[in-house]
PDB file of N, CA and C in Angstrom:
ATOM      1  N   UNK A   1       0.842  -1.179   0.000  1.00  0.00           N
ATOM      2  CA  UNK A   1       0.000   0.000   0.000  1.00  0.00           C
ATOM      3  C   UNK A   1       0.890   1.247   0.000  1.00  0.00           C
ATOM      4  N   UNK A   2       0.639   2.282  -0.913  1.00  0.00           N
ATOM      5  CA  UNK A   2       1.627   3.415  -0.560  1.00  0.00           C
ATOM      6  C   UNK A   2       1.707   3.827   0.258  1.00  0.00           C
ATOM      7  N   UNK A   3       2.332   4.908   0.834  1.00  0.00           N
ATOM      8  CA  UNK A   3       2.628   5.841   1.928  1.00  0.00           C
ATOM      9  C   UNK A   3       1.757   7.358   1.493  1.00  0.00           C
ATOM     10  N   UNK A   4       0.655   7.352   2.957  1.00  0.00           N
ATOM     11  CA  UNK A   4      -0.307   8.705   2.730  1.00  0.00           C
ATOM     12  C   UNK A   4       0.825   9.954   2.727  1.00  0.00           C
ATOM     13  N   UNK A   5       0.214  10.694   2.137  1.00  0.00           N
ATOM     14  CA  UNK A   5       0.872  11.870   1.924  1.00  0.00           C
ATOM     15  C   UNK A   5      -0.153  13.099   3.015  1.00  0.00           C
ATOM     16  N   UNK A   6       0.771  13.996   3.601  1.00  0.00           N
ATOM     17  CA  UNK A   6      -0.268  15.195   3.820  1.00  0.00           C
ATOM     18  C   UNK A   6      -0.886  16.054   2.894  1.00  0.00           C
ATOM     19  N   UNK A   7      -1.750  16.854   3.353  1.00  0.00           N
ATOM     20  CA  UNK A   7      -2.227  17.475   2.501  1.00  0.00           C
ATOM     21  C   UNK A   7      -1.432  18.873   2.232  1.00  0.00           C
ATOM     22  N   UNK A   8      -0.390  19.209   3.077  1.00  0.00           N
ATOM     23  CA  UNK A   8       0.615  20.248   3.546  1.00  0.00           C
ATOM     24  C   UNK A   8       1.632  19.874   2.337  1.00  0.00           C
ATOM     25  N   UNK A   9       2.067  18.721   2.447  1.00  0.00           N
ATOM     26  CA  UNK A   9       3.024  17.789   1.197  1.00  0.00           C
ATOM     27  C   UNK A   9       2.670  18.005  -0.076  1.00  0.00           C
ATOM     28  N   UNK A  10       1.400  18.376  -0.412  1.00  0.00           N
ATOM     29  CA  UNK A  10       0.881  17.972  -1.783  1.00  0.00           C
ATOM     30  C   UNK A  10       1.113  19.029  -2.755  1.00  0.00           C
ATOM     31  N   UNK A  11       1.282  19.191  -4.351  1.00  0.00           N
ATOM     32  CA  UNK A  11       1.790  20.576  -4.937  1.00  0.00           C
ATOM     33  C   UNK A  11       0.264  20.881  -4.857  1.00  0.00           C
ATOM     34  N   UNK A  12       0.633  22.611  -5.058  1.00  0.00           N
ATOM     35  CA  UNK A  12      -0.825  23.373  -5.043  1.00  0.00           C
ATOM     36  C   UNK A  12      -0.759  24.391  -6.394  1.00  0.00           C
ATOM     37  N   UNK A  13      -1.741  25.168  -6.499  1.00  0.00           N
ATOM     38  CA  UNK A  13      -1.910  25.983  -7.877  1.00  0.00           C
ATOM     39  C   UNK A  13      -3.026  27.375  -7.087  1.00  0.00           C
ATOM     40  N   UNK A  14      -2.844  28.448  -8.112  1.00  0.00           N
ATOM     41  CA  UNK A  14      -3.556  29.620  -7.394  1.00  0.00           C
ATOM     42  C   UNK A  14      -4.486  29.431  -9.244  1.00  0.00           C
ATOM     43  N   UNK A  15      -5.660  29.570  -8.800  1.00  0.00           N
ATOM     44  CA  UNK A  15      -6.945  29.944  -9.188  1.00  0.00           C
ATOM     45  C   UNK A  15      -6.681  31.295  -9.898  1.00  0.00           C
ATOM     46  N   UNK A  16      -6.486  31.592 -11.375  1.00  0.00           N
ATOM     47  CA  UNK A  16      -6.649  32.845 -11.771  1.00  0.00           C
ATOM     48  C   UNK A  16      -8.163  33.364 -11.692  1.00  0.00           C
ATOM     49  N   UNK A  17      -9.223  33.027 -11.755  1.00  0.00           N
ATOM     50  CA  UNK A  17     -10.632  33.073 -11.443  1.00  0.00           C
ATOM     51  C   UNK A  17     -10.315  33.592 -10.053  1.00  0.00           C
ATOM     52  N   UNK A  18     -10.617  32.875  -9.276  1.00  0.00           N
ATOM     53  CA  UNK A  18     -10.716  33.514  -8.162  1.00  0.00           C
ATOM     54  C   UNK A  18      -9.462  33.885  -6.915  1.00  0.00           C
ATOM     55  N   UNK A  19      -8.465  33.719  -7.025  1.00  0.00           N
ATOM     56  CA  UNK A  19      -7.315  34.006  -7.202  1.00  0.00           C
ATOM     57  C   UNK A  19      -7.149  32.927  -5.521  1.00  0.00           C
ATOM     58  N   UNK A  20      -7.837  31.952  -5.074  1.00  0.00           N
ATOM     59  CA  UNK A  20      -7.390  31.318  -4.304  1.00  0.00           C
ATOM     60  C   UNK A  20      -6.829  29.821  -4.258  1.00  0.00           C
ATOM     61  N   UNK A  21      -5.798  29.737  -3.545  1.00  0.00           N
ATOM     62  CA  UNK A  21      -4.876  28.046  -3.636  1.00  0.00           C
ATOM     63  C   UNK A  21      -5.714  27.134  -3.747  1.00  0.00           C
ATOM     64  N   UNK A  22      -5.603  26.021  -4.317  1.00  0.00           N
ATOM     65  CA  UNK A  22      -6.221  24.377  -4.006  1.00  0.00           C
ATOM     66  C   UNK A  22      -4.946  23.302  -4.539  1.00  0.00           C
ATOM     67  N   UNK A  23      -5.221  22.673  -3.384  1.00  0.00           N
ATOM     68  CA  UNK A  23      -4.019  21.757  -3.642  1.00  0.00           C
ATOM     69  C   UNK A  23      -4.453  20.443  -4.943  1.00  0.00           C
ATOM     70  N   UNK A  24      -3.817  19.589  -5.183  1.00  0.00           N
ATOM     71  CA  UNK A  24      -3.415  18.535  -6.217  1.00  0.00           C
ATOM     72  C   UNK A  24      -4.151  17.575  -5.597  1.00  0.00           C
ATOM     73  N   UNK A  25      -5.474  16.259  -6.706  1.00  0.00           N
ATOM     74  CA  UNK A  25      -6.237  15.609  -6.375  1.00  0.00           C
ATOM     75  C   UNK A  25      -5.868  14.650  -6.712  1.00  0.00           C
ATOM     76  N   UNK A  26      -6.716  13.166  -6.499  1.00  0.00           N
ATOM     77  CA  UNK A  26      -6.031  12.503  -7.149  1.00  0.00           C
ATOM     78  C   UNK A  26      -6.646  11.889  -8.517  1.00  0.00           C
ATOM     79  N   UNK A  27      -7.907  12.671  -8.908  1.00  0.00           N
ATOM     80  CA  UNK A  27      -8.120  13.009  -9.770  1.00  0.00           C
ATOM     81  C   UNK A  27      -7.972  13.740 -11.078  1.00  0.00           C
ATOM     82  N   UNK A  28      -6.644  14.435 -10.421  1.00  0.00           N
ATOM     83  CA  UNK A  28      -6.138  15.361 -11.725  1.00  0.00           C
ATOM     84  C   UNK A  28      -4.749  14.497 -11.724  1.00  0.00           C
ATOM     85  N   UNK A  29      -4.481  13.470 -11.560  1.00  0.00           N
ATOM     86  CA  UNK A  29      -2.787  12.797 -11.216  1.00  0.00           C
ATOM     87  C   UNK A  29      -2.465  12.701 -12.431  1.00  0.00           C
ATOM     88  N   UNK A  30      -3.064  12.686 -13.544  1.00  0.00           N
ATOM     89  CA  UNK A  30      -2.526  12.663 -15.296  1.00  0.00           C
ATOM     90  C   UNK A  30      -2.409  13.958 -15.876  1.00  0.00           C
ATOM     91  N   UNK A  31      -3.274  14.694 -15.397  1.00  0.00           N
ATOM     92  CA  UNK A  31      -3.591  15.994 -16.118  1.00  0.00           C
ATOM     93  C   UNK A  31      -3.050  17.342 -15.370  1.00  0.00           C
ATOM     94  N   UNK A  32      -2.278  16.715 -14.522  1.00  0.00           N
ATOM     95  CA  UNK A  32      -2.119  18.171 -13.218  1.00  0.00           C
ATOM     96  C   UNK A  32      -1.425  19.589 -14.012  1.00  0.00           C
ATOM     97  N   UNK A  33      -0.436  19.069 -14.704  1.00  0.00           N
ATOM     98  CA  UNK A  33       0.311  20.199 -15.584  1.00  0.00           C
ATOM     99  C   UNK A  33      -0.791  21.145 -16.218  1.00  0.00           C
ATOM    100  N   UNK A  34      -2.139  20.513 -16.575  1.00  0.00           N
ATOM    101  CA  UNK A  34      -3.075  20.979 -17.511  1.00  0.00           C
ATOM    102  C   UNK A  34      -4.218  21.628 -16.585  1.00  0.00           C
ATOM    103  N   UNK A  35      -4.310  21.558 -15.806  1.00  0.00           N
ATOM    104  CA  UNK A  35      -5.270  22.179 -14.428  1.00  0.00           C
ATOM    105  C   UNK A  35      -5.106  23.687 -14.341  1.00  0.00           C
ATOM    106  N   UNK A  36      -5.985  24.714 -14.590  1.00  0.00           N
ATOM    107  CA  UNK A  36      -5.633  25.721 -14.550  1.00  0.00           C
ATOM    108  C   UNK A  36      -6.567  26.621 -13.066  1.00  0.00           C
ATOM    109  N   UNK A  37      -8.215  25.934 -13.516  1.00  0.00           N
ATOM    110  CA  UNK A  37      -9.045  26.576 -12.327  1.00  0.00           C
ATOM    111  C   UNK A  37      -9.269  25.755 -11.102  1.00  0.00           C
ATOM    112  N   UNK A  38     -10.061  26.311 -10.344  1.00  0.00           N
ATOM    113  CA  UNK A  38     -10.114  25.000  -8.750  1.00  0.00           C
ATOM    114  C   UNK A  38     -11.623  24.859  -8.829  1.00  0.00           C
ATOM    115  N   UNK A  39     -12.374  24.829  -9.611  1.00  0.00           N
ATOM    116  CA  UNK A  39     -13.829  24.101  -9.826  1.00  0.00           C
ATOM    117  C   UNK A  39     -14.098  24.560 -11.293  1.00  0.00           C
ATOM    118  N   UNK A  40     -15.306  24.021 -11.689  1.00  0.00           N
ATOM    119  CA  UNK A  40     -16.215  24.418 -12.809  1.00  0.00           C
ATOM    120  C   UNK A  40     -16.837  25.674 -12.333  1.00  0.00           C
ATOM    121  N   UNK A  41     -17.293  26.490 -11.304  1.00  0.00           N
ATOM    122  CA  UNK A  41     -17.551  27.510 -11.682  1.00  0.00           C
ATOM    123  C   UNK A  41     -16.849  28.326 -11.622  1.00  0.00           C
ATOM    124  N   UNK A  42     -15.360  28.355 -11.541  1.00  0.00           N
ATOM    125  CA  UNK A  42     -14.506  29.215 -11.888  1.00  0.00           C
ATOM    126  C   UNK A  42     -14.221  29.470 -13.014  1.00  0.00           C
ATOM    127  N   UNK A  43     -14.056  28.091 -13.989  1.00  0.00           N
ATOM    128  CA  UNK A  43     -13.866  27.345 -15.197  1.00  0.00           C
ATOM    129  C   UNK A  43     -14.988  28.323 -16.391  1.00  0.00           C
ATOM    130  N   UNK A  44     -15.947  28.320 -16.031  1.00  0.00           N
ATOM    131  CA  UNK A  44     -17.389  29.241 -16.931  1.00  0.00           C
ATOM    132  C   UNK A  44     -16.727  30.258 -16.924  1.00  0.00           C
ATOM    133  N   UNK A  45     -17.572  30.334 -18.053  1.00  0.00           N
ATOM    134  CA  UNK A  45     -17.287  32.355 -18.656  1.00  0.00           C
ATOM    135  C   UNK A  45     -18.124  33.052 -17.113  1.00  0.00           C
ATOM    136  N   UNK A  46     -17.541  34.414 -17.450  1.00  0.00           N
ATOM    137  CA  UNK A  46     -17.970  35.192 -16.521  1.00  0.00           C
ATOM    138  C   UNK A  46     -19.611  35.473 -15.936  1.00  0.00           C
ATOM    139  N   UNK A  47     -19.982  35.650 -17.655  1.00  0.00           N
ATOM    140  CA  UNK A  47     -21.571  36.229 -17.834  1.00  0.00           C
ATOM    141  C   UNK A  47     -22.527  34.665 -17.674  1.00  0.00           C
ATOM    142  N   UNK A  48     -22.415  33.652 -17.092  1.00  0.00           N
ATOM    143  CA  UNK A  48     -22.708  32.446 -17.081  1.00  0.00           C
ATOM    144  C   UNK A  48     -22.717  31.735 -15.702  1.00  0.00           C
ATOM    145  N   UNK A  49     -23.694  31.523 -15.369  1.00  0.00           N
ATOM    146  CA  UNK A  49     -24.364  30.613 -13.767  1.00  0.00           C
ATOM    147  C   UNK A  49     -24.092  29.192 -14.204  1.00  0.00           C
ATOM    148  N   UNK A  50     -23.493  28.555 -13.307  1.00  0.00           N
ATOM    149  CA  UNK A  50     -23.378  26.926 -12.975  1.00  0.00           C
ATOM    150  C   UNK A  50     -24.166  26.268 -12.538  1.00  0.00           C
TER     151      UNK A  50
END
């Protein structure tokens, strides 16, 4: 079994949308380089509800 990691340990990214940190999932573990926002409604155009 691997070794847990903290969540302190993990790389993080700043949100140009909303300009706040979220750390690395393990859902993005292929695509992390390519991750730019920290949800889908950051992700939407401006003029546009989620």
């Amino acid at each position: 079994m691997p070794k847990m990691r903290k969540k302190s340990d993990l790389p993080t990214k700043v949100c140009p949308a909303c300009g706040r940190p979220f750390a690395w999932r393990k859902a993005w573990e292929k695509v992390w380089d390519e991750v730019r926002y920290c949800s889908d409604k950051c992700r939407a155009p401006k003029g546009r509800k989620v």
